[in-house]
C-alpha atoms as a PDB file:
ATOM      1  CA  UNK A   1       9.773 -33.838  17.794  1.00  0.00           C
ATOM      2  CA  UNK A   2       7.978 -30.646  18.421  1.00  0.00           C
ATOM      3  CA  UNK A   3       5.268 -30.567  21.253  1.00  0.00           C
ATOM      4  CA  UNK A   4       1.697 -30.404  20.193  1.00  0.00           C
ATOM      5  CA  UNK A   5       1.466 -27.082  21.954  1.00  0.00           C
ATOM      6  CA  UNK A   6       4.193 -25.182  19.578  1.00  0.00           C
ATOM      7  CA  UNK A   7       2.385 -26.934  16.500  1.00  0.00           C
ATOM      8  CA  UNK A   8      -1.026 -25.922  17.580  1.00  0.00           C
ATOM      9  CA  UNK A   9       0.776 -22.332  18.009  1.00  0.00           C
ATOM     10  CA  UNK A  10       1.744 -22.316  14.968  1.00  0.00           C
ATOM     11  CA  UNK A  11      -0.813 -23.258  13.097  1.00  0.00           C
ATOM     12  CA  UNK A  12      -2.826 -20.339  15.075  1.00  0.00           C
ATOM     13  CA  UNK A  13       0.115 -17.920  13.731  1.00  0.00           C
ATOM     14  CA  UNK A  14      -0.495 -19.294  10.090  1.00  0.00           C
ATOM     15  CA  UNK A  15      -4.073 -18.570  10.556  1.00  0.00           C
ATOM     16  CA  UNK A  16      -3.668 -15.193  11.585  1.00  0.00           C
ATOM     17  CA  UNK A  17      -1.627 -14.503   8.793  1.00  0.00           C
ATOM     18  CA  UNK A  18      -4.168 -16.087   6.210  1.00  0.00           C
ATOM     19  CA  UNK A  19      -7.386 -14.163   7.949  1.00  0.00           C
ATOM     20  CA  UNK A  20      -4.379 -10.570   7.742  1.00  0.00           C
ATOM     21  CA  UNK A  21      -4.167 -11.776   4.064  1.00  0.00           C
ATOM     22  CA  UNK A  22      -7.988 -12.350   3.344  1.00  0.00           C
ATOM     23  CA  UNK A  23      -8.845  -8.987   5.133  1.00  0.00           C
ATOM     24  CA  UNK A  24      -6.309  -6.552   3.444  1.00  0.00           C
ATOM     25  CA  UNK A  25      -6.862  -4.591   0.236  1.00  0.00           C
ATOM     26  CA  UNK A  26      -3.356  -4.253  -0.074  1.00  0.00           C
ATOM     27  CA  UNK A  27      -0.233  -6.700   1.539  1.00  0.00           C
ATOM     28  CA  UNK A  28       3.403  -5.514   0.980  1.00  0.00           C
ATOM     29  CA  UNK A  29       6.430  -7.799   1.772  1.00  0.00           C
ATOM     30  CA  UNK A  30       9.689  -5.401   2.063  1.00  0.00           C
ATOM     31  CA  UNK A  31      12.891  -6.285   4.019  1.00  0.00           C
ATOM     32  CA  UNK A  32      13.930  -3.973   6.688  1.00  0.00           C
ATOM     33  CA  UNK A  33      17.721  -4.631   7.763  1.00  0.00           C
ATOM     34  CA  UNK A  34      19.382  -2.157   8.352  1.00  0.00           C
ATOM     35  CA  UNK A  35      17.103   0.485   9.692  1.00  0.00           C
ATOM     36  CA  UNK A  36      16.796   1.709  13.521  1.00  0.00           C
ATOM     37  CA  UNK A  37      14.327   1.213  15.935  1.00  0.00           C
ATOM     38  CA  UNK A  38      13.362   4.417  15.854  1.00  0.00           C
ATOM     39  CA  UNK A  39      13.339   4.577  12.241  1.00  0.00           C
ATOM     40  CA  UNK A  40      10.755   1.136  12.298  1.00  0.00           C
ATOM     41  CA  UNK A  41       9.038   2.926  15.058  1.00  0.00           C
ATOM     42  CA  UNK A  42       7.965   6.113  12.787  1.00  0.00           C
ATOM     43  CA  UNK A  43       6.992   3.650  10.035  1.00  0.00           C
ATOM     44  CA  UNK A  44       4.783   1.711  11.923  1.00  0.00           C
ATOM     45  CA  UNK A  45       3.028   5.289  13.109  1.00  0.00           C
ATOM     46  CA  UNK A  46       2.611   6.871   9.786  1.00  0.00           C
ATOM     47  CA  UNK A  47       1.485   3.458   8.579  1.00  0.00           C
ATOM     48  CA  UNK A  48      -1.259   2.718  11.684  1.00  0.00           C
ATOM     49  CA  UNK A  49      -2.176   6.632  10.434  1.00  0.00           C
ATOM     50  CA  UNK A  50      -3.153   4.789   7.174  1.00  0.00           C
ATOM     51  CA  UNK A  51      -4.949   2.358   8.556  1.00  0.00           C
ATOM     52  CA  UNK A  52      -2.009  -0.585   8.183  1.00  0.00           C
ATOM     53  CA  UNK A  53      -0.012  -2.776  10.371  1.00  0.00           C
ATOM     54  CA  UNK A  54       3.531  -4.224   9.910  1.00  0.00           C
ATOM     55  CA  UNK A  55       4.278  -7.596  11.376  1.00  0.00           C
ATOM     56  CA  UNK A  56       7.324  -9.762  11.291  1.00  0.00           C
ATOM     57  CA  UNK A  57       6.350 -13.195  10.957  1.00  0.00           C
ATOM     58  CA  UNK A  58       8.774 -16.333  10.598  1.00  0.00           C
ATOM     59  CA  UNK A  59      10.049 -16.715   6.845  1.00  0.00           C
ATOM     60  CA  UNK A  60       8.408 -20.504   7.121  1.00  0.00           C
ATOM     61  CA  UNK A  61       5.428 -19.496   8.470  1.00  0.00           C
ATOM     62  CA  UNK A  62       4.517 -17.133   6.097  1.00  0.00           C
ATOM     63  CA  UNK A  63       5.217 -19.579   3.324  1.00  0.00           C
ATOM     64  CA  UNK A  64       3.124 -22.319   4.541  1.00  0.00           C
ATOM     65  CA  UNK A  65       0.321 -19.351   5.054  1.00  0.00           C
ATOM     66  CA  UNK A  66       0.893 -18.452   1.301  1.00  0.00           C
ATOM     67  CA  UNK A  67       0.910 -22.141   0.072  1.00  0.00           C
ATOM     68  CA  UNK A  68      -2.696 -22.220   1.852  1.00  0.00           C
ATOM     69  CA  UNK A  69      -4.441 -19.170  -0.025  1.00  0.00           C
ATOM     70  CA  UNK A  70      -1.878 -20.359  -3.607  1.00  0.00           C
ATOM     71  CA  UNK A  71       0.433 -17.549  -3.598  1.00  0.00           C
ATOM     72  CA  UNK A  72       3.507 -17.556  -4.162  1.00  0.00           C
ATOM     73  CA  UNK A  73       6.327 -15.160  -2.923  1.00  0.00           C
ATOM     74  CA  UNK A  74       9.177 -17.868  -4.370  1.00  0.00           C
ATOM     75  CA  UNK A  75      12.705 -15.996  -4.045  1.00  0.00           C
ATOM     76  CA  UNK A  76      11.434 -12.825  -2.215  1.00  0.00           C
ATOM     77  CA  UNK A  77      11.060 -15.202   1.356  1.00  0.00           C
ATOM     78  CA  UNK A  78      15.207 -15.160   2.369  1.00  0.00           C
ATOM     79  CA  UNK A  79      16.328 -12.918   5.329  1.00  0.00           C
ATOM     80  CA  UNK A  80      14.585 -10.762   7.257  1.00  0.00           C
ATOM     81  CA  UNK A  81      11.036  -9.242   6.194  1.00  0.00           C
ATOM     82  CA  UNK A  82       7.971  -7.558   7.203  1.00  0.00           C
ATOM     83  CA  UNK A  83       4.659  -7.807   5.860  1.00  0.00           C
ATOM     84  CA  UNK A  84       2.592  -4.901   5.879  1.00  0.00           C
ATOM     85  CA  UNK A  85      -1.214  -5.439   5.770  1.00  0.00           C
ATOM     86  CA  UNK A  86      -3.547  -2.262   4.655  1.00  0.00           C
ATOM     87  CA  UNK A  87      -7.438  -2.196   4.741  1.00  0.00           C
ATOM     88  CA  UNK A  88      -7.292   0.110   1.880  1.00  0.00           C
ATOM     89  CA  UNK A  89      -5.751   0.045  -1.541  1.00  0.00           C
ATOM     90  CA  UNK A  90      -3.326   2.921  -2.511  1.00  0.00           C
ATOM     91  CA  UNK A  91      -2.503   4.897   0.877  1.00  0.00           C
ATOM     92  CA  UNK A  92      -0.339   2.341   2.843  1.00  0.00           C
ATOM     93  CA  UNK A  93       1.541   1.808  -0.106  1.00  0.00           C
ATOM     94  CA  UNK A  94       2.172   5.260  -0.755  1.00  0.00           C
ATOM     95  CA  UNK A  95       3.392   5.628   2.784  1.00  0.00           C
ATOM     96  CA  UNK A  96       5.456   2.731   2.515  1.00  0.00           C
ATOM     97  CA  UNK A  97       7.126   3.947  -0.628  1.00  0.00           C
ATOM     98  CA  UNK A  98       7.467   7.613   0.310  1.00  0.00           C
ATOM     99  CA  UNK A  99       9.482   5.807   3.663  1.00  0.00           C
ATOM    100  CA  UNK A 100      12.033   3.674   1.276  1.00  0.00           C
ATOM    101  CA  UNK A 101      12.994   7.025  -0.574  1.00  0.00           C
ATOM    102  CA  UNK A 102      13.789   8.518   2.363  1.00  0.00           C
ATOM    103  CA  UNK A 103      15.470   5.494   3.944  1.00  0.00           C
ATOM    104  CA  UNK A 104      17.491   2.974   1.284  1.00  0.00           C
ATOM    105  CA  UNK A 105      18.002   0.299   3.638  1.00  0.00           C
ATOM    106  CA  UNK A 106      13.951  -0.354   3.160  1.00  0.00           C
ATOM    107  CA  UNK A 107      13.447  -3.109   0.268  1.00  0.00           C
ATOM    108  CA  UNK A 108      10.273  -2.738  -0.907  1.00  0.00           C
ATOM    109  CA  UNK A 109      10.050  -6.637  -2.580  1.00  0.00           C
ATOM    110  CA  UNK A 110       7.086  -7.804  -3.764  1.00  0.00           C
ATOM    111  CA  UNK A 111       2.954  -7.884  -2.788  1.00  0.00           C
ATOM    112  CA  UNK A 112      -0.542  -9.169  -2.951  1.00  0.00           C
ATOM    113  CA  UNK A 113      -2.644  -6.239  -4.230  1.00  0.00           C
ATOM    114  CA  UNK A 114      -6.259  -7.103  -4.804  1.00  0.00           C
ATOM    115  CA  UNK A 115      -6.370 -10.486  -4.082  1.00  0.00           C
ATOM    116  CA  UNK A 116      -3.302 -11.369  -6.603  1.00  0.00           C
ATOM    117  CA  UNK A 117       0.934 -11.281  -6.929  1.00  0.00           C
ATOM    118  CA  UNK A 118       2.021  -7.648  -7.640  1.00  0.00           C
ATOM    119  CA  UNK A 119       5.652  -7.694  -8.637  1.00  0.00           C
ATOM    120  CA  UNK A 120       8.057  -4.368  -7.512  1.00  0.00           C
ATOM    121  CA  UNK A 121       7.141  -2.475 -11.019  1.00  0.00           C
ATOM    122  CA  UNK A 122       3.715  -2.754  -9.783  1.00  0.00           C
ATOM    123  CA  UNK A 123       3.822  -1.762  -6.684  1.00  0.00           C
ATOM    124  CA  UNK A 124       5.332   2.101  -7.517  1.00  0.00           C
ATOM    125  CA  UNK A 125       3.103   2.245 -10.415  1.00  0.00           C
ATOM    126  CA  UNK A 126       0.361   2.240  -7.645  1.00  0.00           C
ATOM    127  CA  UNK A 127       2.649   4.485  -5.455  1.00  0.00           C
ATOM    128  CA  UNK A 128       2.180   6.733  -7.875  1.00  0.00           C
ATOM    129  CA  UNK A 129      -1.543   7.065  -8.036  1.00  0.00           C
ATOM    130  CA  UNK A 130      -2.313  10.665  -6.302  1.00  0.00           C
ATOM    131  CA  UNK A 131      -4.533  10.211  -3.239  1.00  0.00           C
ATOM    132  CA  UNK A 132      -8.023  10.448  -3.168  1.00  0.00           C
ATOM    133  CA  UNK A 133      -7.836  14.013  -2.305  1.00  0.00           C
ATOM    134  CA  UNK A 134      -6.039  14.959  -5.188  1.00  0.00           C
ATOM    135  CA  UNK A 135      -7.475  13.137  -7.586  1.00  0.00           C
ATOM    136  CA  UNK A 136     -10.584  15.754  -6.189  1.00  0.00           C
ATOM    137  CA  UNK A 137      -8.828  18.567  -6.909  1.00  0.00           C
ATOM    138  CA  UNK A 138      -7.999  17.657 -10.402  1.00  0.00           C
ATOM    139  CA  UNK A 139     -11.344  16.774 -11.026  1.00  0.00           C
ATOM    140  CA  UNK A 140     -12.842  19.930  -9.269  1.00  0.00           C
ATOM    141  CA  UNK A 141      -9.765  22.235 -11.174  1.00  0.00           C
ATOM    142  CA  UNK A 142     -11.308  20.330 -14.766  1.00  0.00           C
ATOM    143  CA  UNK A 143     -14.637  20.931 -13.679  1.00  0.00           C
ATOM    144  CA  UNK A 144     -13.592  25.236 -12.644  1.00  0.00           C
ATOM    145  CA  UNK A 145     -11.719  25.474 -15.796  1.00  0.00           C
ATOM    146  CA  UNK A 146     -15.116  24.799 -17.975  1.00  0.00           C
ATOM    147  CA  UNK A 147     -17.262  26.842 -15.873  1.00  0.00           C
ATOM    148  CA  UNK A 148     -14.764  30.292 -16.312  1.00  0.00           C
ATOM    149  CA  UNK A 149     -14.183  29.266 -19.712  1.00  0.00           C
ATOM    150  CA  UNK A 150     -17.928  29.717 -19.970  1.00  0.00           C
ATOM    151  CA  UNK A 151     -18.370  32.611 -17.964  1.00  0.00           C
ATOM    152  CA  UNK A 152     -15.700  34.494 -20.421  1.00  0.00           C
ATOM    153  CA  UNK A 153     -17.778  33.069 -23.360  1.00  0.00           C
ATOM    154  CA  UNK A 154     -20.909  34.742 -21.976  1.00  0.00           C
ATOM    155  CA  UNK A 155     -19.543  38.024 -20.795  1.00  0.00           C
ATOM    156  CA  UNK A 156     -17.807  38.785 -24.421  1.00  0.00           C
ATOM    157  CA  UNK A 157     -21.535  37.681 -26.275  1.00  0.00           C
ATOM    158  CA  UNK A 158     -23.275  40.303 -23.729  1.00  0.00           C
ATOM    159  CA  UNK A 159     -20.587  42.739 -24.630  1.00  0.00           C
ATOM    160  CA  UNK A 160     -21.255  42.108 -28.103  1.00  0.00           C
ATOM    161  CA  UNK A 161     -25.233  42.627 -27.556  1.00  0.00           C
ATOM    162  CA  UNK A 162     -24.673  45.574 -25.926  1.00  0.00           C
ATOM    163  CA  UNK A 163     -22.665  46.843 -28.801  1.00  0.00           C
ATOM    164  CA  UNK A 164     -25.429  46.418 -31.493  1.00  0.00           C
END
């Protein structure tokens, strides 16, 4: 029988990954066999850019965590995975999906966006939201596009004043 010691650890580690959970806008389970260290090593800088953290937790511990907060991630828990957990919404996941086209041994499998189960088809649907910057532009490009249209529309009625 296990000491009281490892459970109490545990339990901590099932707690951490509840409060991760709780605290993240946006919590992507992928599988990762297969890639380098180096190659895990870049993903975890471009994702700490995006203000996200992968961790690799124990397939049973991260069920019982799930079972906790009623999630379930039935099928997708076998083998190796990684969790990442982002503070915001779109940009880890962007990052993370950008990283599996460039790298097919990165499984992008299933998440908890928002509080609730995103399946894969979800996932790249977000992934292909543009970022907040260029949603922006396209809003500030609309925006230019009535303002010239508008400053044509003027210039041709004073030419036609000046005219008469």
């Amino acid at each position: 029988m296990a000491s009281t010691k490892i459970l109490d650890a545990k339990k901590e580690i099932v707690n951490n990954i509840i409060d991760n959970i709780k605290n993240s806008e946006s919590v992507i389970l992928f599988q990762y066999q297969g890639l380098t260290v180096s190659d895990l090593s870049d993903l975890r800088v471009k994702l700490r850019d995006a203000d996200a953290t992968v961790k690799v937790y124990k397939n049973t511990l991260l069920k019982r965590a799930l079972d906790e907060l009623n999630l379930s991630f039935d099928g997708f828990l076998e083998g190796p995975n990684a969790i990442l957990f982002g503070k915001n919404l779109l940009e880890p996941i962007k990052v993370l999906s950008d990283f599996a086209k460039d790298h097919d041994k990165l499984e992008i499998r299933v998440g908890i966006i928002s509080g609730s189960v995103a399946d894969l088809a979800t996932i790249k649907e977000y992934a292909s939201i543009p970022s907040r910057e260029g949603l922006l532009t396209m809003l500030a490009a609309g925006m230019m596009e009535h303002v010239r249209n508008l400053s044509i529309a003027l210039n041709l009625y004073a030419e036609g004043k000046e005219e008469n």
